[in-house]
N, C-alpha and C. Protein backbone atom coordinates (compact mmCIF):
# COMPACT_ATOMS: atom_id res chain seq x y z
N UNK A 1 1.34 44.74 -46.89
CA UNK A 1 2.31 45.12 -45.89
C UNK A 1 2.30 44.13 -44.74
N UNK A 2 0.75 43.74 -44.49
CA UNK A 2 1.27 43.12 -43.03
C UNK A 2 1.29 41.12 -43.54
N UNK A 3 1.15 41.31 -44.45
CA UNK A 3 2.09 39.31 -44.96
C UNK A 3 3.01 39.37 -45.33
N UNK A 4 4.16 40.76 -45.47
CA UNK A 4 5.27 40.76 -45.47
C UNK A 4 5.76 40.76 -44.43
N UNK A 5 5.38 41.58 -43.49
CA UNK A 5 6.35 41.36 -42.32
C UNK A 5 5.52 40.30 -41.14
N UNK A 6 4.63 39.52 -41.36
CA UNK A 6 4.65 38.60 -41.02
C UNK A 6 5.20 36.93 -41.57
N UNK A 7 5.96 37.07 -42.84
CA UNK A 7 6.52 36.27 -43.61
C UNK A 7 7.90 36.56 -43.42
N UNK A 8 8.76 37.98 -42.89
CA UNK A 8 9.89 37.92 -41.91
C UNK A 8 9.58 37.54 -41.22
N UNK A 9 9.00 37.62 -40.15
CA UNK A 9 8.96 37.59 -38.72
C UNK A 9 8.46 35.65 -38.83
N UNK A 10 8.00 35.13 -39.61
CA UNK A 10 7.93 33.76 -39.21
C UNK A 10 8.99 32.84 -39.87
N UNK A 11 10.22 33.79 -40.89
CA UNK A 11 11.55 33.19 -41.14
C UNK A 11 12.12 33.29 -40.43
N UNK A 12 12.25 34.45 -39.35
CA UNK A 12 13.42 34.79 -38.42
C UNK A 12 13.29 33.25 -37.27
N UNK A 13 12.12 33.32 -37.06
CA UNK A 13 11.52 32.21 -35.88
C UNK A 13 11.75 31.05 -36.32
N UNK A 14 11.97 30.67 -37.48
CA UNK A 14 12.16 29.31 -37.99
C UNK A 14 13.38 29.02 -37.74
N UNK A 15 14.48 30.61 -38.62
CA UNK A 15 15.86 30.45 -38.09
C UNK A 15 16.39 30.37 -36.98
N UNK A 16 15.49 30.49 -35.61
CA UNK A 16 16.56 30.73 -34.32
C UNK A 16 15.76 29.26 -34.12
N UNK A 17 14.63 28.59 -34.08
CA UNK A 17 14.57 27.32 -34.05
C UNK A 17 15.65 26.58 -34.81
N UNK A 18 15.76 26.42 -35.92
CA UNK A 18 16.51 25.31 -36.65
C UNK A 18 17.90 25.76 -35.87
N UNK A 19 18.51 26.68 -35.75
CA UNK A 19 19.82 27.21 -35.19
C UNK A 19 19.60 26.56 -33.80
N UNK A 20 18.86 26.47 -32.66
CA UNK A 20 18.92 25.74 -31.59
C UNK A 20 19.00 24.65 -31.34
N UNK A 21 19.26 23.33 -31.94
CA UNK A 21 20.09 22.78 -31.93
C UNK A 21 21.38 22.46 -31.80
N UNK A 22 21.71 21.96 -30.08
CA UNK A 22 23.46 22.12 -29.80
C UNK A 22 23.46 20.33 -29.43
N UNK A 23 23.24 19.07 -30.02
CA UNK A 23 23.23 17.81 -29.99
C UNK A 23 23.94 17.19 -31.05
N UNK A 24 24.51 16.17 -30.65
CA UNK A 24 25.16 15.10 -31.40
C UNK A 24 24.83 13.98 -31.09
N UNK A 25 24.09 13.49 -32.41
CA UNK A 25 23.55 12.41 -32.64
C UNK A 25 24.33 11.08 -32.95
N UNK A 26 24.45 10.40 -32.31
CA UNK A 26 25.16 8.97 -32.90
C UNK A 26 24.29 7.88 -33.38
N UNK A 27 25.26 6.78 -34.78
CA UNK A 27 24.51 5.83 -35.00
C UNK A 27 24.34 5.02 -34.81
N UNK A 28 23.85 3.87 -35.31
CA UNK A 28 24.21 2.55 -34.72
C UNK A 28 25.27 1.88 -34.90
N UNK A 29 25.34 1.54 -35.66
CA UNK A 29 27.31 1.71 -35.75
C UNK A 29 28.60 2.35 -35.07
N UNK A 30 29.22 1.82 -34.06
CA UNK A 30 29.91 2.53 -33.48
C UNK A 30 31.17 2.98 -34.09
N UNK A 31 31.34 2.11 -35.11
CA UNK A 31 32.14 2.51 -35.94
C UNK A 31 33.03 3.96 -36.53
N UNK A 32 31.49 3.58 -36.77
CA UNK A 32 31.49 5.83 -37.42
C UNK A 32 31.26 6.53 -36.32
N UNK A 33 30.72 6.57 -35.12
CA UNK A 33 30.90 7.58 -34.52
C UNK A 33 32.04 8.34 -34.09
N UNK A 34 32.50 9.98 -33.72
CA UNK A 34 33.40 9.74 -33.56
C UNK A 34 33.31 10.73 -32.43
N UNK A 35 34.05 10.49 -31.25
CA UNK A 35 33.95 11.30 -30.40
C UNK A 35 34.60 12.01 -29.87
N UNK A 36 35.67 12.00 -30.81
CA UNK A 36 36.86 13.21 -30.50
C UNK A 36 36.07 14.52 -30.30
N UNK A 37 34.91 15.42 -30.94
CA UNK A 37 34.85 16.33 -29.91
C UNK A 37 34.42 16.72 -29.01
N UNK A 38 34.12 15.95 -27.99
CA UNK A 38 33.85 15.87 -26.71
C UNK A 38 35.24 15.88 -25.88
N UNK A 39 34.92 17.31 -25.25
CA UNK A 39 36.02 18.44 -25.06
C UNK A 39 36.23 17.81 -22.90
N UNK A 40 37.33 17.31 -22.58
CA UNK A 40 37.43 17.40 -21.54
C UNK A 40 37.29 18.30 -20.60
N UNK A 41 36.56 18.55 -19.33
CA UNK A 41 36.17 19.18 -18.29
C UNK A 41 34.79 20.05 -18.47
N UNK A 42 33.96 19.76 -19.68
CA UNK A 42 32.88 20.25 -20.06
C UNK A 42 31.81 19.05 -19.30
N UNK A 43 30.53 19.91 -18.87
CA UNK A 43 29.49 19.69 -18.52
C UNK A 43 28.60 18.67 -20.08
N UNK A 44 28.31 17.28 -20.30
CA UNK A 44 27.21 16.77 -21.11
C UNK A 44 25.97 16.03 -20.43
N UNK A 45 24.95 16.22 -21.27
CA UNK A 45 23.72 15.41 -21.10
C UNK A 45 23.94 14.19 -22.17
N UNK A 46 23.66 12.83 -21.28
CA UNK A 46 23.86 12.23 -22.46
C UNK A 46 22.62 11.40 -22.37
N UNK A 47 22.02 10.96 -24.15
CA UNK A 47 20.96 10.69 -23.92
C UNK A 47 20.81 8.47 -24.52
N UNK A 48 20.19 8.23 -23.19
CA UNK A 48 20.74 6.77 -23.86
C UNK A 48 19.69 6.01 -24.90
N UNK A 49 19.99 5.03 -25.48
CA UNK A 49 19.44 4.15 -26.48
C UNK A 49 18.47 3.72 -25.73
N UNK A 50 18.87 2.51 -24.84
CA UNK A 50 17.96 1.91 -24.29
C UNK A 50 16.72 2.56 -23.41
N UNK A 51 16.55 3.92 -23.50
CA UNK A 51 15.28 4.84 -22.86
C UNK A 51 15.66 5.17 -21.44
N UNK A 52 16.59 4.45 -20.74
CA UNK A 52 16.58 5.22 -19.95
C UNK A 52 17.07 6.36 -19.23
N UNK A 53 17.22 7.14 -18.14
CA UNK A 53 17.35 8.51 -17.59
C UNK A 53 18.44 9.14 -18.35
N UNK A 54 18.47 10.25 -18.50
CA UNK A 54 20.05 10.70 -19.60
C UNK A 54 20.22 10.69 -17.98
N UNK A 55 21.97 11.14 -18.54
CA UNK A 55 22.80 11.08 -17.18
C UNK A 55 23.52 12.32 -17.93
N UNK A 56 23.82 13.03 -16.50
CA UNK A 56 24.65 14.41 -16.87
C UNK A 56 26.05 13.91 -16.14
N UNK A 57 26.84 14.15 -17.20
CA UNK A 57 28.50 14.24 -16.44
C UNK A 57 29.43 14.83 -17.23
N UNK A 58 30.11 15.37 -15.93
CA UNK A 58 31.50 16.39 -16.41
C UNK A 58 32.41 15.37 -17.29
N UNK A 59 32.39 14.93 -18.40
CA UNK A 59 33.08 14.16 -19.33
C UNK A 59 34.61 14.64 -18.82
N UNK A 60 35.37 13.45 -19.28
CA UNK A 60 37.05 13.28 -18.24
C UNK A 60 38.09 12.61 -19.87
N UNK A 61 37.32 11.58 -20.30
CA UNK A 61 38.43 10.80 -21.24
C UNK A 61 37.44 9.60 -22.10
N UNK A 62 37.94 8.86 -22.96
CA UNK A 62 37.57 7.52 -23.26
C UNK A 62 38.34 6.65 -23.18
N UNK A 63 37.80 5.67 -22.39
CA UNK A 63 38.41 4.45 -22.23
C UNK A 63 38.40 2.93 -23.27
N UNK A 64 39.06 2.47 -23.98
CA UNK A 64 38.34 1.60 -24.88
C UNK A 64 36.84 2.25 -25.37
N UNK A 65 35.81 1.64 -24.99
CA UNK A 65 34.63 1.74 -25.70
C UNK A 65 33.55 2.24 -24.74
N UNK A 66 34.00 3.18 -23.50
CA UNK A 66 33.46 3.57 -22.53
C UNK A 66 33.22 5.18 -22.34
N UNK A 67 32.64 5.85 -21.88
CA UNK A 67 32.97 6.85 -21.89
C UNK A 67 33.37 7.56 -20.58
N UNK A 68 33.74 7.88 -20.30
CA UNK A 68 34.40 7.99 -18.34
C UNK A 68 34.45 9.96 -17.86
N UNK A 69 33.37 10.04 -17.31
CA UNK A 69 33.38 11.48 -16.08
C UNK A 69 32.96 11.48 -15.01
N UNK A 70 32.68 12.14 -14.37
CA UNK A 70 32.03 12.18 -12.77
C UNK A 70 31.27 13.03 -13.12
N UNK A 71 30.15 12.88 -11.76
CA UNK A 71 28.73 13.17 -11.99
C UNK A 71 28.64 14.62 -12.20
N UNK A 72 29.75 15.93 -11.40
CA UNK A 72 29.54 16.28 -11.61
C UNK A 72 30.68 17.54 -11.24
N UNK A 73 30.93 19.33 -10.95
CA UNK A 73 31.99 19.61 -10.81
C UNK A 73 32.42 19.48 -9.14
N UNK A 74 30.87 19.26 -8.17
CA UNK A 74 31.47 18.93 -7.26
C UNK A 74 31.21 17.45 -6.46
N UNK A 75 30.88 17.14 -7.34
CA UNK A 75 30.20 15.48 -7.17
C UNK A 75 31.17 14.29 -8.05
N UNK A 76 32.16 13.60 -7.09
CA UNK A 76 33.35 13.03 -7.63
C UNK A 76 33.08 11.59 -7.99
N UNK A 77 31.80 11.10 -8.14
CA UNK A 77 31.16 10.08 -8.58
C UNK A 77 31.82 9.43 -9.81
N UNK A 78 32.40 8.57 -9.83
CA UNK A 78 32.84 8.54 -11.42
C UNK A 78 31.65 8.00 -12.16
N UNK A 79 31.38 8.56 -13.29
CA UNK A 79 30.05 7.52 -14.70
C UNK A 79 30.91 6.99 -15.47
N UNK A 80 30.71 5.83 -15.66
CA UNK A 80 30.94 5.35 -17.15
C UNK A 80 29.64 4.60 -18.00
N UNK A 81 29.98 4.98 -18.94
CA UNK A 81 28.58 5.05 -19.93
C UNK A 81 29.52 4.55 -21.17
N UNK A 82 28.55 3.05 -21.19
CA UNK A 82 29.61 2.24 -23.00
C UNK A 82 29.00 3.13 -24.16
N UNK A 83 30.09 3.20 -25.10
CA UNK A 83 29.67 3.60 -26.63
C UNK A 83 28.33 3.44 -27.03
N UNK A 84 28.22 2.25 -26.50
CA UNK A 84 27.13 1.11 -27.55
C UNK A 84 25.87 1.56 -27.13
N UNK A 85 25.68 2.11 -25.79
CA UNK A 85 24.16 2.71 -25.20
C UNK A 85 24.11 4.42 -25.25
N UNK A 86 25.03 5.06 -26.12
CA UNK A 86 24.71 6.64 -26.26
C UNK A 86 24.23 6.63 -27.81
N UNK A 87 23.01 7.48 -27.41
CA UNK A 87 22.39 7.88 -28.66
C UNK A 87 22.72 9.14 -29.26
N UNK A 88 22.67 10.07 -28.05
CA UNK A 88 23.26 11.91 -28.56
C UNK A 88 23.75 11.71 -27.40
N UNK A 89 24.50 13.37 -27.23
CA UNK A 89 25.19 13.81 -26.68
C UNK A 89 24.98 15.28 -26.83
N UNK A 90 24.40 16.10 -25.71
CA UNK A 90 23.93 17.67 -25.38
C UNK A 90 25.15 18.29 -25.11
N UNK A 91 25.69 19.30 -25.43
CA UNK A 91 26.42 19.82 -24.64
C UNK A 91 26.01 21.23 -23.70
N UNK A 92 25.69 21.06 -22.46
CA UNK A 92 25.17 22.21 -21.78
C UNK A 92 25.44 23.61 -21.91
N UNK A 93 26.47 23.73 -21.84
CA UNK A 93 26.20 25.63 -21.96
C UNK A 93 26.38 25.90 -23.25
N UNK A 94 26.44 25.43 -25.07
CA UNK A 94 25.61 25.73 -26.23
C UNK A 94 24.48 25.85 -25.65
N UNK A 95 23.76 24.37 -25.02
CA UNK A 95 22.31 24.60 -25.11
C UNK A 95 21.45 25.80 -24.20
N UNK A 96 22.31 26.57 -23.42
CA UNK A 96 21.63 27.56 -22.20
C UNK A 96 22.38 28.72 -23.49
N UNK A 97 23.31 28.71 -23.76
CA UNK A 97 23.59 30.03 -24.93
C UNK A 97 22.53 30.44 -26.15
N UNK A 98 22.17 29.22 -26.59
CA UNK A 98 21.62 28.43 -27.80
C UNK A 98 19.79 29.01 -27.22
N UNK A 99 19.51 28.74 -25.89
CA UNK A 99 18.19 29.21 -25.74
C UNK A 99 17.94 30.06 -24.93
N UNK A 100 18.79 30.63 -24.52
CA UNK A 100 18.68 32.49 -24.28
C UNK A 100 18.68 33.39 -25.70
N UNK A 101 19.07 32.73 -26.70
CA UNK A 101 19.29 34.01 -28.10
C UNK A 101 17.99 33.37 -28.73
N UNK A 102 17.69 32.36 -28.71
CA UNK A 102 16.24 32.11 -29.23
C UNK A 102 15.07 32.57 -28.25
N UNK A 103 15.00 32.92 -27.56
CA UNK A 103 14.65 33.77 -26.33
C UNK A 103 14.07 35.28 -26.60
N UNK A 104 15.68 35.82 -26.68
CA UNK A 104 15.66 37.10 -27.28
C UNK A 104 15.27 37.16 -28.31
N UNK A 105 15.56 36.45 -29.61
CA UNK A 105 15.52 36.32 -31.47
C UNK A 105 13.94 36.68 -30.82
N UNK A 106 12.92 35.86 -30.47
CA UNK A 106 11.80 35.55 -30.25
C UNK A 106 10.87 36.69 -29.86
N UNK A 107 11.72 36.96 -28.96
CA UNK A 107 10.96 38.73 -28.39
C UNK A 107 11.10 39.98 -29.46
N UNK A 108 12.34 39.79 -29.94
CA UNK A 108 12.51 40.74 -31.32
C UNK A 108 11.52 40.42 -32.16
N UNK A 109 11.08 39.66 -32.66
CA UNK A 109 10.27 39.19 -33.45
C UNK A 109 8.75 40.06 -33.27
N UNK A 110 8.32 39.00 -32.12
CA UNK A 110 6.92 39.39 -31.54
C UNK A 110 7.13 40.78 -31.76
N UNK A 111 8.39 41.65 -31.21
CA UNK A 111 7.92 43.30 -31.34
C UNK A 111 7.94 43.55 -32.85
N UNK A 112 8.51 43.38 -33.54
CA UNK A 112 8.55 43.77 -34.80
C UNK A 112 7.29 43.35 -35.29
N UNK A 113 6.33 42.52 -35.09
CA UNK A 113 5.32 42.06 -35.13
C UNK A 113 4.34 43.10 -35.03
N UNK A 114 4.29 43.14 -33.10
CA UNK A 114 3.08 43.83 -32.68
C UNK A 114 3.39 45.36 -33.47
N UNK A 115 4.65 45.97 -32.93
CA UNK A 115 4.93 47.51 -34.10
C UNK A 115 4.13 47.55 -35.39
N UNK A 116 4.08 46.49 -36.60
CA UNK A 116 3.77 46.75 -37.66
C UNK A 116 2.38 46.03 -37.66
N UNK A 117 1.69 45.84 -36.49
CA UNK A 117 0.51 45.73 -36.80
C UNK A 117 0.08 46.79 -36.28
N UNK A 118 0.36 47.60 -35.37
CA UNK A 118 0.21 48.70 -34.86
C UNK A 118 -0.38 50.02 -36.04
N UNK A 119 0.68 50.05 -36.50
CA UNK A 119 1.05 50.63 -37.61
C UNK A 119 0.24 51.31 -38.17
N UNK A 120 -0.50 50.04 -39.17
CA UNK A 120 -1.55 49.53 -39.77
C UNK A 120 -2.97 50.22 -39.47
């Protein structure tokens, strides 16, 4: 009884991990990337090639081979960030949706856990 429901309870946890993932990965090739869905007036983290700082910006448009938003919704900074130095691309509120339910998934778990060891 209790390596069964500890063999749920460590699928469920695997599933809200692998499910938390809200990133888009690009390759080296700019070719193939494609960035049509990167949704205008949305909040991204973007994370660069060359290592340094991601930069968060309210994404606006693409320009040629650039990517063009301001820093932020009240920060009129414009960023531009080339194709060629984005590695992923976060999109913020998946990722705060994305880890509040792995959050919760998580606490469900543990109780269903501690309950059936209880049990026992």
């Amino acid at each position: 009884m209790r390596a069964s429901v500890l063999l749920k309870s460590s699928l469920l946890t695997s599933l809200f991990v692998i499910s938390s993932c809200a990133t888009t990965k690009y390759s080296e090739d700019i070719s193939k990337n494609n960035y049509s869905n990167l949704q205008a007036g949305k909040m991204y983290v973007v994370t660069m090639k060359d290592g340094s700082p991601k930069k968060k910006m309210l994404f606006r448009n693409i320009d040629g081979d650039n990517l063009i938003g301001t820093a932020g919704k009240k920060d009129s900074a414009e960023v531009i960030i080339p194709k060629s130095n984005v590695a992923a691309v976060k999109d913020r509120s998946k990722a705060r949706v994305t880890a509040g339910a792995t959050v919760i998934g998580a606490a469900g778990v543990a109780a269903i856990v501690i309950s059936a060891l209880r049990a026992d």
